[in-house]
C-alpha atoms as a PDB file:
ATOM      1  CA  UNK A   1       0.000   0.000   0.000  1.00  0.00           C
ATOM      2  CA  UNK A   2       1.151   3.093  -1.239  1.00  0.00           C
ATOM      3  CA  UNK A   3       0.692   6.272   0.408  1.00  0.00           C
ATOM      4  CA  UNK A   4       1.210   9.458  -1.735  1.00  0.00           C
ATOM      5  CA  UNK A   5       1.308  12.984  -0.540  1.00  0.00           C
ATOM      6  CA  UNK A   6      -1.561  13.824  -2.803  1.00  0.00           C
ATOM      7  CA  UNK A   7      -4.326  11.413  -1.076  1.00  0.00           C
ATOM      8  CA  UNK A   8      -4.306  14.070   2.522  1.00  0.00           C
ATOM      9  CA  UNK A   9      -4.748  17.056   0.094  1.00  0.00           C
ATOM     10  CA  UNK A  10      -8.505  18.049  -0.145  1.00  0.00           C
ATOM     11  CA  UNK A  11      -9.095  18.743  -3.942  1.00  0.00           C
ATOM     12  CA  UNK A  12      -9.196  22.548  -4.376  1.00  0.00           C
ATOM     13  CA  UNK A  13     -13.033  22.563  -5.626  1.00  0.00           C
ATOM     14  CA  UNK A  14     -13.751  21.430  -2.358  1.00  0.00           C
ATOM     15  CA  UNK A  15     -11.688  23.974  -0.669  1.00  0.00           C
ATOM     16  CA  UNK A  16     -13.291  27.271  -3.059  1.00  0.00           C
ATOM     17  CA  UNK A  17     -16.402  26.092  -2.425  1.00  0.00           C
ATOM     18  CA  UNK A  18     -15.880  26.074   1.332  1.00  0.00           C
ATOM     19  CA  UNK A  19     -14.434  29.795   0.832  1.00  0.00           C
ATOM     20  CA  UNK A  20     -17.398  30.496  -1.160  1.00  0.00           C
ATOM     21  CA  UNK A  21     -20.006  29.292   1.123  1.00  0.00           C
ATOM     22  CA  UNK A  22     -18.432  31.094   4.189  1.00  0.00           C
ATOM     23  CA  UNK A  23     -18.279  34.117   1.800  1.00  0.00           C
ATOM     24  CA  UNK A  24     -21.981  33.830   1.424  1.00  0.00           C
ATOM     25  CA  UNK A  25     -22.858  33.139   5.168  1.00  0.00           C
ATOM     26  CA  UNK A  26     -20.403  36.266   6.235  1.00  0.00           C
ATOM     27  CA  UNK A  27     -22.235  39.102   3.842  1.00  0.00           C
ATOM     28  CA  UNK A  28     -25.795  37.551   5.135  1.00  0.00           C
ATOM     29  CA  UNK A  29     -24.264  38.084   8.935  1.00  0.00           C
ATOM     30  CA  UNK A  30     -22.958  41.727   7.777  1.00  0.00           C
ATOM     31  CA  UNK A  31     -26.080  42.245   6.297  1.00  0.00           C
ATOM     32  CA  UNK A  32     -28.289  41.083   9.264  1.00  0.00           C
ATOM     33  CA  UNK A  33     -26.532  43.459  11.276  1.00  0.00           C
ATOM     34  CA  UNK A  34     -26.563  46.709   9.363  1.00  0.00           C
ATOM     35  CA  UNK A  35     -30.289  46.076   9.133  1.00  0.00           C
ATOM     36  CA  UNK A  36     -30.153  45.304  13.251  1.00  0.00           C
ATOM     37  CA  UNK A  37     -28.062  48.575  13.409  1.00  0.00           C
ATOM     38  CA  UNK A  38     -30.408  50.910  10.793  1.00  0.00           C
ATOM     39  CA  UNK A  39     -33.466  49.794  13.384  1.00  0.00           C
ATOM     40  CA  UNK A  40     -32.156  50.697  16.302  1.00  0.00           C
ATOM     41  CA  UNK A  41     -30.866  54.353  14.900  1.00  0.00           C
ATOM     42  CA  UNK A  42     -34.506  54.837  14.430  1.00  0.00           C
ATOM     43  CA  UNK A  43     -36.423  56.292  17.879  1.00  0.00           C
ATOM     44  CA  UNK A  44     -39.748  55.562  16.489  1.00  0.00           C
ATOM     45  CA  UNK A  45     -38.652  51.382  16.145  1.00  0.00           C
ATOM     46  CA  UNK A  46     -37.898  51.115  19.078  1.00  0.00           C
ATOM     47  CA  UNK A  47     -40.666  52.939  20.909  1.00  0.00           C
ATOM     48  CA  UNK A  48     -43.220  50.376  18.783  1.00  0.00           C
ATOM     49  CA  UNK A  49     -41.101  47.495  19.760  1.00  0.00           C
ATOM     50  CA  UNK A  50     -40.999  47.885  22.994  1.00  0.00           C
ATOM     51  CA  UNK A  51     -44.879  48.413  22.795  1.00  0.00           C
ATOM     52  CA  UNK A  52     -45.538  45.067  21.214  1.00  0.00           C
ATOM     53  CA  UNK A  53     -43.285  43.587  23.884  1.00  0.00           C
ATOM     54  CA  UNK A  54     -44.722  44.829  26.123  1.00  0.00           C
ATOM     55  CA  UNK A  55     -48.291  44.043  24.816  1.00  0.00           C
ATOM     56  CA  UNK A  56     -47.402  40.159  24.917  1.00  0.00           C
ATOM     57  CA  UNK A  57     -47.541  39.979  29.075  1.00  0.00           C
END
């Protein structure tokens, strides 16, 4: 049995997909929170939010 230095490399497709995907999931996190962020700049939001909260108990 012959053990080559090529069979512990991970083929590079899988590695630019990996980069891809955690590409994808870190703009949707960036993107969550500048939307988070853009709410809470706003008075009025978080005046009705806490009003809804509030209205649940």
């Amino acid at each position: 049995m012959q053990i080559t230095a090529r069979s512990h490399q991970k083929p590079a497709r899988l590695l630019s997909q990996r980069l891809g995907f955690r590409l994808v999931v870190a703009v949707a996190i960036v993107a969550i929170l500048l939307g988070v962020f853009t709410m809470y700049a706003q008075p009025d939001f978080l005046v009705s939010m806490a009003d809804q909260l509030w209205s649940c108990f």
